[in-house]
PDB file of N, CA and C in Angstrom:
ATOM      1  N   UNK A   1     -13.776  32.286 -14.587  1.00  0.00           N
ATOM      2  CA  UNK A   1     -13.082  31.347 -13.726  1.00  0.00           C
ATOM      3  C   UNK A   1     -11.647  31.206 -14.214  1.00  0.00           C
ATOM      4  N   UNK A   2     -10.917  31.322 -13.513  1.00  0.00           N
ATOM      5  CA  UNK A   2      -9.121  31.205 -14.234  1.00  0.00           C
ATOM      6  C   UNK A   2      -8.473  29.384 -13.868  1.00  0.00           C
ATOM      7  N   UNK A   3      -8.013  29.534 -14.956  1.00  0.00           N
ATOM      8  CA  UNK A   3      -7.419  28.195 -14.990  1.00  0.00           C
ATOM      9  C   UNK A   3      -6.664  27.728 -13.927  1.00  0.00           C
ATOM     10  N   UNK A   4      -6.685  26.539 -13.901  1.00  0.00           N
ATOM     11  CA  UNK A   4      -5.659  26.471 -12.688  1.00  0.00           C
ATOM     12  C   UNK A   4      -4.916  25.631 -13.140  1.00  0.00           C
ATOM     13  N   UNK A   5      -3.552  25.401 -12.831  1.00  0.00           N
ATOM     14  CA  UNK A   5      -2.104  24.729 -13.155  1.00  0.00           C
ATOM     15  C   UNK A   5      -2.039  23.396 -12.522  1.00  0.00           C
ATOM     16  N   UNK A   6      -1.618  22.636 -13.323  1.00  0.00           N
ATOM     17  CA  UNK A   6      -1.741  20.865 -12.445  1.00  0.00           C
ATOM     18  C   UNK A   6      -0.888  20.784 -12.057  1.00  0.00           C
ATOM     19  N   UNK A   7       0.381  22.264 -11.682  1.00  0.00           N
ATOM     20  CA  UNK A   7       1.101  21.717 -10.725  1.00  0.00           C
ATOM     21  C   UNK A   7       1.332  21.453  -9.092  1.00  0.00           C
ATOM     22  N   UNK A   8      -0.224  22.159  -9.022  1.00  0.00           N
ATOM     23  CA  UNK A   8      -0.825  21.731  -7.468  1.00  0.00           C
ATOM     24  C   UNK A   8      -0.825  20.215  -7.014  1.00  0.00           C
ATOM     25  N   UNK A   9      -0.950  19.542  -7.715  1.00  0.00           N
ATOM     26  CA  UNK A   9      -0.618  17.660  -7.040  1.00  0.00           C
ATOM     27  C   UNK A   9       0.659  18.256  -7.466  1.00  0.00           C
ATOM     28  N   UNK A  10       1.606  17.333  -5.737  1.00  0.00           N
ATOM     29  CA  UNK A  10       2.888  17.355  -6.240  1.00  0.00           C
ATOM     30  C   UNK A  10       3.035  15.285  -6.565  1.00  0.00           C
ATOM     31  N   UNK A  11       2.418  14.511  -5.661  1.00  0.00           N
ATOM     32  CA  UNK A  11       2.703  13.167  -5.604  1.00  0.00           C
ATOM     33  C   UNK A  11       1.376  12.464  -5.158  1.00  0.00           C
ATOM     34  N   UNK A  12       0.960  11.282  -5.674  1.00  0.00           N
ATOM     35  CA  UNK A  12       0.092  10.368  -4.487  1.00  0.00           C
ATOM     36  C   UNK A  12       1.098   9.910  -3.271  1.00  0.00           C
ATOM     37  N   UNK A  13       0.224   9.763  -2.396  1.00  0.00           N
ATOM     38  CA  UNK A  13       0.379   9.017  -1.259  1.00  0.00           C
ATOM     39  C   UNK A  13       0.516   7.555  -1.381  1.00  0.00           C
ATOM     40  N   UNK A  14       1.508   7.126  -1.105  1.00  0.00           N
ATOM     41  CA  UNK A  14       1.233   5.818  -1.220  1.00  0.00           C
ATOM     42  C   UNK A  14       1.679   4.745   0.431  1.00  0.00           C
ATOM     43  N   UNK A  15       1.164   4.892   0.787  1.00  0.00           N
ATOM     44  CA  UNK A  15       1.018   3.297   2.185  1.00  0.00           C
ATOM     45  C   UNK A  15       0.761   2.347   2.515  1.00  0.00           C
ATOM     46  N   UNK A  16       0.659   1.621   3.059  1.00  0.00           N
ATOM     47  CA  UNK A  16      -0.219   0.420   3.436  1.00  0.00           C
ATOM     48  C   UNK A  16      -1.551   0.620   3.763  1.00  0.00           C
ATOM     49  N   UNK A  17      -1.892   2.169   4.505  1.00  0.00           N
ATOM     50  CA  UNK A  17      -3.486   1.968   4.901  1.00  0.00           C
ATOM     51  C   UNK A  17      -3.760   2.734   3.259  1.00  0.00           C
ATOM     52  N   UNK A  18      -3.264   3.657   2.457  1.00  0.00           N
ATOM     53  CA  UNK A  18      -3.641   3.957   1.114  1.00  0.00           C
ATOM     54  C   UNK A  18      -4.359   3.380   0.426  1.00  0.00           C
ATOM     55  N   UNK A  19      -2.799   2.179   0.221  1.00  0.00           N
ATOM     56  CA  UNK A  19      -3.470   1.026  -0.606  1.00  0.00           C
ATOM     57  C   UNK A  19      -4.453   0.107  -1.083  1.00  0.00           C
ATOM     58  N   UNK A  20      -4.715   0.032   0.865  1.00  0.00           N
ATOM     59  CA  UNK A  20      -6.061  -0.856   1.462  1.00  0.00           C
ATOM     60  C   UNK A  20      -7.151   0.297   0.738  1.00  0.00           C
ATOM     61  N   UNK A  21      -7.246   1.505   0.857  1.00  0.00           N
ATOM     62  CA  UNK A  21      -7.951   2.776   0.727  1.00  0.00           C
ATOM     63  C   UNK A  21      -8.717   2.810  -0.643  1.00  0.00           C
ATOM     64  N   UNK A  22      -7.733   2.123  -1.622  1.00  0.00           N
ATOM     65  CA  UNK A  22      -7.839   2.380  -2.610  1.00  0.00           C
ATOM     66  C   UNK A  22      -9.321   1.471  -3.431  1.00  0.00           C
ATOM     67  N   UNK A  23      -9.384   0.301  -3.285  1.00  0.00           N
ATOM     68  CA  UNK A  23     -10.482  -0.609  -3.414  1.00  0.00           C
ATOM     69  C   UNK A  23     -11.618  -0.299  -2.709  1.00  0.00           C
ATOM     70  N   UNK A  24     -11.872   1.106  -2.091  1.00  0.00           N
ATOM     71  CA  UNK A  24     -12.847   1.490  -1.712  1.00  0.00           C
ATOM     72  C   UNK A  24     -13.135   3.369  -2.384  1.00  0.00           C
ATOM     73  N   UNK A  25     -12.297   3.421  -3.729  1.00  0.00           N
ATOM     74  CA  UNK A  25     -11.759   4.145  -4.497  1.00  0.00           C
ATOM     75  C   UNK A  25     -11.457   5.630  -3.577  1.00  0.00           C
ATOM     76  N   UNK A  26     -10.846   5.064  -2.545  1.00  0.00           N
ATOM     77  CA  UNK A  26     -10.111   6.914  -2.103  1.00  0.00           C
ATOM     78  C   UNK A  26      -8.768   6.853  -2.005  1.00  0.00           C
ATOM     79  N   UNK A  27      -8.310   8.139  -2.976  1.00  0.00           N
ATOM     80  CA  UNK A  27      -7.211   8.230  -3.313  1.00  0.00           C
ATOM     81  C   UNK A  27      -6.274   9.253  -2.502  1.00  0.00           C
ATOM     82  N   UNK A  28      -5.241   9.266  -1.893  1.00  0.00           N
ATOM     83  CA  UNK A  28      -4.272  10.419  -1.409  1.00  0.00           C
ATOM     84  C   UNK A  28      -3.394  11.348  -1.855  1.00  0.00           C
ATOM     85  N   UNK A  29      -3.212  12.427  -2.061  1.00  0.00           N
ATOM     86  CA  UNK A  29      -2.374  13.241  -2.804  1.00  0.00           C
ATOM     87  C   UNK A  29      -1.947  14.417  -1.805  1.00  0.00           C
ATOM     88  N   UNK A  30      -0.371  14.342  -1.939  1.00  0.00           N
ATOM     89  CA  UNK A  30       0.242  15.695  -1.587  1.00  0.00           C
ATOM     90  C   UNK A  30       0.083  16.786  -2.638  1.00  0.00           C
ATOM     91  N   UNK A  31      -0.184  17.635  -1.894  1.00  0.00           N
ATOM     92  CA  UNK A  31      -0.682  18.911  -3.064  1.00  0.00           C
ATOM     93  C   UNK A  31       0.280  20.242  -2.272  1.00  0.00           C
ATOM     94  N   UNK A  32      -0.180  21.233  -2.794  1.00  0.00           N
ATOM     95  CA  UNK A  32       0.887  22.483  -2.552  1.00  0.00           C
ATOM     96  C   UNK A  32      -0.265  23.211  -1.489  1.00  0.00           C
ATOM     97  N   UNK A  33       0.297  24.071  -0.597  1.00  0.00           N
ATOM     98  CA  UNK A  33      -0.743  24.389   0.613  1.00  0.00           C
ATOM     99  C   UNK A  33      -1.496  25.533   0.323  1.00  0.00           C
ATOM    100  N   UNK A  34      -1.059  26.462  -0.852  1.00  0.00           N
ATOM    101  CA  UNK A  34      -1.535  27.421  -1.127  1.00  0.00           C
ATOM    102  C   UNK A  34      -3.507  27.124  -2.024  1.00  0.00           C
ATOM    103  N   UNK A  35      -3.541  25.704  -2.129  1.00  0.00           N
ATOM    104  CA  UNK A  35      -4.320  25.264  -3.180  1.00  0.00           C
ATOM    105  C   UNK A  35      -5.722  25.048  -2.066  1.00  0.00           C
ATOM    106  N   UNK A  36      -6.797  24.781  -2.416  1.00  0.00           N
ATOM    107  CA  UNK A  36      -7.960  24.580  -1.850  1.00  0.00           C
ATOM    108  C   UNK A  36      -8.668  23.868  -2.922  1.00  0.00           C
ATOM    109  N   UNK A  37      -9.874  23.358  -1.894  1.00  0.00           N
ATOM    110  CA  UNK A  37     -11.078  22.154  -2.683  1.00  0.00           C
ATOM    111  C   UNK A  37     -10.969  22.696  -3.950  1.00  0.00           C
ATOM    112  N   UNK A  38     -11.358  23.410  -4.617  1.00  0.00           N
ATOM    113  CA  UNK A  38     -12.077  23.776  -5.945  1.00  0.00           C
ATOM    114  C   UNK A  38     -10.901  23.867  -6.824  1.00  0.00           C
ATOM    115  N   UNK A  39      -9.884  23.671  -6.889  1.00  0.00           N
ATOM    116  CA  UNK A  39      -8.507  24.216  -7.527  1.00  0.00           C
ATOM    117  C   UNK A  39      -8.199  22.486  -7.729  1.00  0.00           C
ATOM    118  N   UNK A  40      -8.113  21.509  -6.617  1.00  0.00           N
ATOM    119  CA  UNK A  40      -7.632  20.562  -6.633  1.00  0.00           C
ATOM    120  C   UNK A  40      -8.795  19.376  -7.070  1.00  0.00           C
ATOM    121  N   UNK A  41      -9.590  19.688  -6.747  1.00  0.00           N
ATOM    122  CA  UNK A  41     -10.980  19.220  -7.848  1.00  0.00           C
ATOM    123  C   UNK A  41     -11.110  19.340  -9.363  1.00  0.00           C
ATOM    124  N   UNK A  42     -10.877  20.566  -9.556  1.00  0.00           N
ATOM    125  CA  UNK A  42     -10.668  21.197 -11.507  1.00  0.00           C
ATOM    126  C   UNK A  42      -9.525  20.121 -11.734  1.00  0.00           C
ATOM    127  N   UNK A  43      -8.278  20.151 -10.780  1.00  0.00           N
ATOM    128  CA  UNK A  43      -7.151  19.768 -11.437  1.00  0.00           C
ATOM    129  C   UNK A  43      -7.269  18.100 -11.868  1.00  0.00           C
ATOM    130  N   UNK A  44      -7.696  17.652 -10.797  1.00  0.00           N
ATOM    131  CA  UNK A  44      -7.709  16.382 -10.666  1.00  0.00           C
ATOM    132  C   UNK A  44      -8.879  15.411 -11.568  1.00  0.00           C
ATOM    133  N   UNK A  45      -9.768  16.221 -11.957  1.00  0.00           N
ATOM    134  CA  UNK A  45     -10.663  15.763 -12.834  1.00  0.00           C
ATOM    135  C   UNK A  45     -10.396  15.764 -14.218  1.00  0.00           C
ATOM    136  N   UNK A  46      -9.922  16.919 -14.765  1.00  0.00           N
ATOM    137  CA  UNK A  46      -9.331  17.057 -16.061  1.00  0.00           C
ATOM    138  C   UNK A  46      -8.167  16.587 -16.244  1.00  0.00           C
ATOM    139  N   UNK A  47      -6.888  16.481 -15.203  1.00  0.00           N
ATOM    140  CA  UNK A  47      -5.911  15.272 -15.597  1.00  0.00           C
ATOM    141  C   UNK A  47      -6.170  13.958 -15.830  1.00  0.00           C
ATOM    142  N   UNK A  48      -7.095  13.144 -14.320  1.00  0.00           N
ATOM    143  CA  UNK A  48      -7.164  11.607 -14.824  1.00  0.00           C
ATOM    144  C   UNK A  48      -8.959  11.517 -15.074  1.00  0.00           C
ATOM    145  N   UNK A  49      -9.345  12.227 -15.986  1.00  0.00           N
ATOM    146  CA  UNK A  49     -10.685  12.343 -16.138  1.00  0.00           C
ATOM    147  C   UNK A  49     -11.440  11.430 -15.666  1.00  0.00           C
ATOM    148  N   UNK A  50     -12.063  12.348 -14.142  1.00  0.00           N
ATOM    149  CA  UNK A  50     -12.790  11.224 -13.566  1.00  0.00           C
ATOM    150  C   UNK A  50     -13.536  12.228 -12.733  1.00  0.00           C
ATOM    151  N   UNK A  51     -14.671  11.518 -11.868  1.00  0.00           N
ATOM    152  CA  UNK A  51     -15.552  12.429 -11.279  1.00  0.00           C
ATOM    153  C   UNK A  51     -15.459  12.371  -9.971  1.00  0.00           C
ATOM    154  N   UNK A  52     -15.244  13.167  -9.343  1.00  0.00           N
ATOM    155  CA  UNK A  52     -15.307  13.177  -7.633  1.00  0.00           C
ATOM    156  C   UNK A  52     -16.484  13.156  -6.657  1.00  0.00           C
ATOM    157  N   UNK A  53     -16.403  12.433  -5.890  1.00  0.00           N
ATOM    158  CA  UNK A  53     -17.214  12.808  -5.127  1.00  0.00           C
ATOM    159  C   UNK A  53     -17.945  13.533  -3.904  1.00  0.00           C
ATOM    160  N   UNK A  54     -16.430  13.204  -3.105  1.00  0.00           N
ATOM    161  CA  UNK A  54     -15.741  14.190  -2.034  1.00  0.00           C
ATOM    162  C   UNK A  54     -14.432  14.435  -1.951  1.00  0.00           C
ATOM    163  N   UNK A  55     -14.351  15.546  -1.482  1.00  0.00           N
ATOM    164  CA  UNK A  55     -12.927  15.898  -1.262  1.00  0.00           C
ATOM    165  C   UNK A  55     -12.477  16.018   0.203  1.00  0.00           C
ATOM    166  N   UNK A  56     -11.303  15.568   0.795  1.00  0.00           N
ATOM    167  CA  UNK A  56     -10.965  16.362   2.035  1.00  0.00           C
ATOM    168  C   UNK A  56     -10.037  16.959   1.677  1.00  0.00           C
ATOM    169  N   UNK A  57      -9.236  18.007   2.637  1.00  0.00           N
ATOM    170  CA  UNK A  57      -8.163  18.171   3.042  1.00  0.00           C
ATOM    171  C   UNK A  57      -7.725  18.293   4.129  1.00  0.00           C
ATOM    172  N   UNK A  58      -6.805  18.013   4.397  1.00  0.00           N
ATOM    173  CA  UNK A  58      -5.817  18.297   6.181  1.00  0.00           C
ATOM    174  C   UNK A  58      -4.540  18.608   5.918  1.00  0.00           C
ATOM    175  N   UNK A  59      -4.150  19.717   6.795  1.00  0.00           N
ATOM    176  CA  UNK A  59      -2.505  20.215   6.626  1.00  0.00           C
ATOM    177  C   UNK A  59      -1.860  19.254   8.141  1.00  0.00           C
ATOM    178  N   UNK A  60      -0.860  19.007   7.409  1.00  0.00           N
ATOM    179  CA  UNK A  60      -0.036  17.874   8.554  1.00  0.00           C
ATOM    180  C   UNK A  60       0.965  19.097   8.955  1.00  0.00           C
ATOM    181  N   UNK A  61       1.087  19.243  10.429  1.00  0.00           N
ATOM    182  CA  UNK A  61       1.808  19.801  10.990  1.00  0.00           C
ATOM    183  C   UNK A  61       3.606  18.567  11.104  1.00  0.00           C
ATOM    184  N   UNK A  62       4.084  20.139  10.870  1.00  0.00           N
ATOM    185  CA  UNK A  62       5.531  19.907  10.483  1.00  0.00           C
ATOM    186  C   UNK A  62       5.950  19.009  12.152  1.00  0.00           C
ATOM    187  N   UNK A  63       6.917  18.178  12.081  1.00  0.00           N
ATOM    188  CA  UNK A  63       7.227  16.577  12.809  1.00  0.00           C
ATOM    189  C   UNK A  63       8.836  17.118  13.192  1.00  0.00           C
ATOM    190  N   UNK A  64       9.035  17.144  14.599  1.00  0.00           N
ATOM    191  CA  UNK A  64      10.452  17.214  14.630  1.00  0.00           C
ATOM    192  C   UNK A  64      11.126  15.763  14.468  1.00  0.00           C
ATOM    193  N   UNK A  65      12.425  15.581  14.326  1.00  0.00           N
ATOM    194  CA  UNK A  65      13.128  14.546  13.882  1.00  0.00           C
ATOM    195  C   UNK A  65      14.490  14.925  14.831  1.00  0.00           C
ATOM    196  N   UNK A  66      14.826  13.766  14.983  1.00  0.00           N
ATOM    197  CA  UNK A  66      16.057  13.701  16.333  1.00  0.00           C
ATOM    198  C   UNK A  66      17.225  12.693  15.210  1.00  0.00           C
ATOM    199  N   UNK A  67      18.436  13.408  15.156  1.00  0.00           N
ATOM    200  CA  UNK A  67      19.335  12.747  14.242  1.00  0.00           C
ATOM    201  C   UNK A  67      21.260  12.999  15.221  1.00  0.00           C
ATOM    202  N   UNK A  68      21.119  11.747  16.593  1.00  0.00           N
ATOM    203  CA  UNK A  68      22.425  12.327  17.256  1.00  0.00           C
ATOM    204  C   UNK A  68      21.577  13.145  18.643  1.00  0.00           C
ATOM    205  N   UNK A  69      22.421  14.567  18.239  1.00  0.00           N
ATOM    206  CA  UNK A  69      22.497  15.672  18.618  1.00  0.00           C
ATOM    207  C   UNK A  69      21.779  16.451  18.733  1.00  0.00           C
ATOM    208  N   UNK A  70      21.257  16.535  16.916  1.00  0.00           N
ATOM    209  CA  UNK A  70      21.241  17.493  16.338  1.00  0.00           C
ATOM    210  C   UNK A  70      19.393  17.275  16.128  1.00  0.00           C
ATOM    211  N   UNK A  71      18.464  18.248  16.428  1.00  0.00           N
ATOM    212  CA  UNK A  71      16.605  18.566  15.971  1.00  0.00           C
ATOM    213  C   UNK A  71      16.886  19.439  15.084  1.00  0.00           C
ATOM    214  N   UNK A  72      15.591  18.472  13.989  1.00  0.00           N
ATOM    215  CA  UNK A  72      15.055  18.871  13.088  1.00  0.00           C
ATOM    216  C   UNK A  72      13.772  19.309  12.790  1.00  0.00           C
ATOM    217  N   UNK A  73      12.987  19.166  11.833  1.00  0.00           N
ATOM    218  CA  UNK A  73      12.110  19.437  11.753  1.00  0.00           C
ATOM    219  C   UNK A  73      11.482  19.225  10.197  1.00  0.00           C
ATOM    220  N   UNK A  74      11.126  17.903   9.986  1.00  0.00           N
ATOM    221  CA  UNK A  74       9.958  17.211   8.755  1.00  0.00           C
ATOM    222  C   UNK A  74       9.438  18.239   8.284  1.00  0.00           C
ATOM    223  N   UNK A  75       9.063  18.436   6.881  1.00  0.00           N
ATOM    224  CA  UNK A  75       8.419  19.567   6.179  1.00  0.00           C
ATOM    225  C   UNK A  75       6.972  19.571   6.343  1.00  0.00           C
ATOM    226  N   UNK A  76       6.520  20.497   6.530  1.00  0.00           N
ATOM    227  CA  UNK A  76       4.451  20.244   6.361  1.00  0.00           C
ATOM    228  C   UNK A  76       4.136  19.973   5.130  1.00  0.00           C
ATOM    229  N   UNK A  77       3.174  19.806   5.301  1.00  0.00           N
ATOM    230  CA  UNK A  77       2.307  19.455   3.547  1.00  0.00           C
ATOM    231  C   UNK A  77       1.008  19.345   3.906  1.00  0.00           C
ATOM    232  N   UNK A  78       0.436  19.729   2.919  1.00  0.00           N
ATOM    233  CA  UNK A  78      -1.130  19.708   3.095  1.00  0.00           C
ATOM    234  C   UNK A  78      -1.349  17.805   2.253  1.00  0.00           C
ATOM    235  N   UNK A  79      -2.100  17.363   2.943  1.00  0.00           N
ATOM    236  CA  UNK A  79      -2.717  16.018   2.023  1.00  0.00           C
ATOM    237  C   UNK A  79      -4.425  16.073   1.566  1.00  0.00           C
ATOM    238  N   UNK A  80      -4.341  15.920   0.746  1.00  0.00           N
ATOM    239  CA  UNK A  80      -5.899  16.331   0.147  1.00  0.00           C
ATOM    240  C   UNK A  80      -6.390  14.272   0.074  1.00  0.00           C
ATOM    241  N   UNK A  81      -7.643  14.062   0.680  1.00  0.00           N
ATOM    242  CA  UNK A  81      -8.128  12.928   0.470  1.00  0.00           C
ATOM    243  C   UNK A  81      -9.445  12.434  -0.564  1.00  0.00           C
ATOM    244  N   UNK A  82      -9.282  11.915  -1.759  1.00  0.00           N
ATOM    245  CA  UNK A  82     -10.295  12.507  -2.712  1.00  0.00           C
ATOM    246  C   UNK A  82     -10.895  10.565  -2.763  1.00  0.00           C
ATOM    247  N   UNK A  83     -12.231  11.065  -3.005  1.00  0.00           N
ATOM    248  CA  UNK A  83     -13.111   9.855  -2.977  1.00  0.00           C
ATOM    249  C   UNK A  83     -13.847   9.689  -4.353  1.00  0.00           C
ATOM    250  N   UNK A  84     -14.077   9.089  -5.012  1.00  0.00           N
ATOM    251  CA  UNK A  84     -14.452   9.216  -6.593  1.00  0.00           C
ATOM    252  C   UNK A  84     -16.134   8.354  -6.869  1.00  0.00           C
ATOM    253  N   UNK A  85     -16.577   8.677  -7.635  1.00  0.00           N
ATOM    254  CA  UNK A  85     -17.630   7.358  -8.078  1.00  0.00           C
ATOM    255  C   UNK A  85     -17.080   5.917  -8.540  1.00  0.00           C
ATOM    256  N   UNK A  86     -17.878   5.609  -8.039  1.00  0.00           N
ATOM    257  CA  UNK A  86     -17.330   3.646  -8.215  1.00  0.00           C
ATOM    258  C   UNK A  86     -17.405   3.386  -9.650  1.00  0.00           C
ATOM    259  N   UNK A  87     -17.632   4.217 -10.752  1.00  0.00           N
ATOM    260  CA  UNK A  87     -17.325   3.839 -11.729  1.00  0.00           C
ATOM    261  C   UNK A  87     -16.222   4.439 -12.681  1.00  0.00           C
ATOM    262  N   UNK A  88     -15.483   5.388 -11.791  1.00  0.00           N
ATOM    263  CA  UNK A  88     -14.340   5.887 -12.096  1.00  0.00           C
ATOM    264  C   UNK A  88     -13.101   5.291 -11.489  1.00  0.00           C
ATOM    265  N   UNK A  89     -11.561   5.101 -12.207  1.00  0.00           N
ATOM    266  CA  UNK A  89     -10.409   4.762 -11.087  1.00  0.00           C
ATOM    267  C   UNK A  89      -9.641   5.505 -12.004  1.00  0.00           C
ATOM    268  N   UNK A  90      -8.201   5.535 -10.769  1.00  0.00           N
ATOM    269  CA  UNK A  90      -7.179   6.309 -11.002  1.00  0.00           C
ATOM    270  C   UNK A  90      -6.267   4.843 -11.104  1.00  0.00           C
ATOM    271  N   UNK A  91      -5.459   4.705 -12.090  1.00  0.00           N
ATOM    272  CA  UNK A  91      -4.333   3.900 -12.102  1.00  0.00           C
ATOM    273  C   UNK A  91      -3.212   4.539 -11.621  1.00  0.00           C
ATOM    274  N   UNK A  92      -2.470   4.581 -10.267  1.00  0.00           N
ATOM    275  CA  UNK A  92      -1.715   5.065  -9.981  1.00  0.00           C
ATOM    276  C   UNK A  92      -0.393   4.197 -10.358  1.00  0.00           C
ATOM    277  N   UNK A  93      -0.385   2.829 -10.437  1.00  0.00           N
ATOM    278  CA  UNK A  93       0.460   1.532 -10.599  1.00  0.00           C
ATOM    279  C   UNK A  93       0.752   1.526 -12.038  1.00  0.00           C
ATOM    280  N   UNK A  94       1.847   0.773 -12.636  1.00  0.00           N
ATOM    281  CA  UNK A  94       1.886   0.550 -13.795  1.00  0.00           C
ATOM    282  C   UNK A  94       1.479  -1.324 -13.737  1.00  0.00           C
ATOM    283  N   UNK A  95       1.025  -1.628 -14.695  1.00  0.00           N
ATOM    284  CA  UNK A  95       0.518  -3.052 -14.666  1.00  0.00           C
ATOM    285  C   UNK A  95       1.465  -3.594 -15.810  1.00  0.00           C
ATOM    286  N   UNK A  96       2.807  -4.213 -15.894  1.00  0.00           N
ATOM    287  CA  UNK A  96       3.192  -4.947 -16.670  1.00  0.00           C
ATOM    288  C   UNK A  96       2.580  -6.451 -17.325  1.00  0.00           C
ATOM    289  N   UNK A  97       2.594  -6.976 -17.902  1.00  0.00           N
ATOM    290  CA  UNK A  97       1.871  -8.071 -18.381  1.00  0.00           C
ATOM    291  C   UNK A  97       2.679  -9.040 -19.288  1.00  0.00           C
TER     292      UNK A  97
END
């Protein structure tokens, strides 16, 4: 089996429906599109050592953008949606005290 590089998560997701998301422990992550379940599973377990339970993914089709004149066009990204055991969490927040 070949290793795989944790530089497949590029960021969590973070939103308002996320957030809500999160106390029901499912977490969001932009990842790189070339990556699939089993790559982003290895990665994600051995960085914030924790156990998964399901994984999704969905590639978001690229969004035009109107600026003036001038169309654009929003970058794609794949978002991977990962669901964990209730006795695992990801601290994505820093908690000052």
């Amino acid at each position: 089996m070949k290793k795989v590089n944790a530089d497949i998560i590029r960021y969590p997701i973070i939103t308002d429906k996320t957030t809500k998301n999160i106390e029901n422990n499912t977490y969001y992550f932009n990842v790189t599109k070339e990556s699939n379940k089993r790559e982003i599973k290895q990665v994600i377990e051995n960085v914030f050592n924790v156990k998964i339970k399901k994984i999704n993914t969905l590639n978001n089709p690229p969004k035009t953008k109107t600026i003036g004149r001038f169309k654009g066009k929003k970058v794609k990204y794949k978002k991977a949606i990962i669901t964990l055991y209730e006795e695992y969490k990801i601290n994505l927040f820093d908690e000052e005290q």
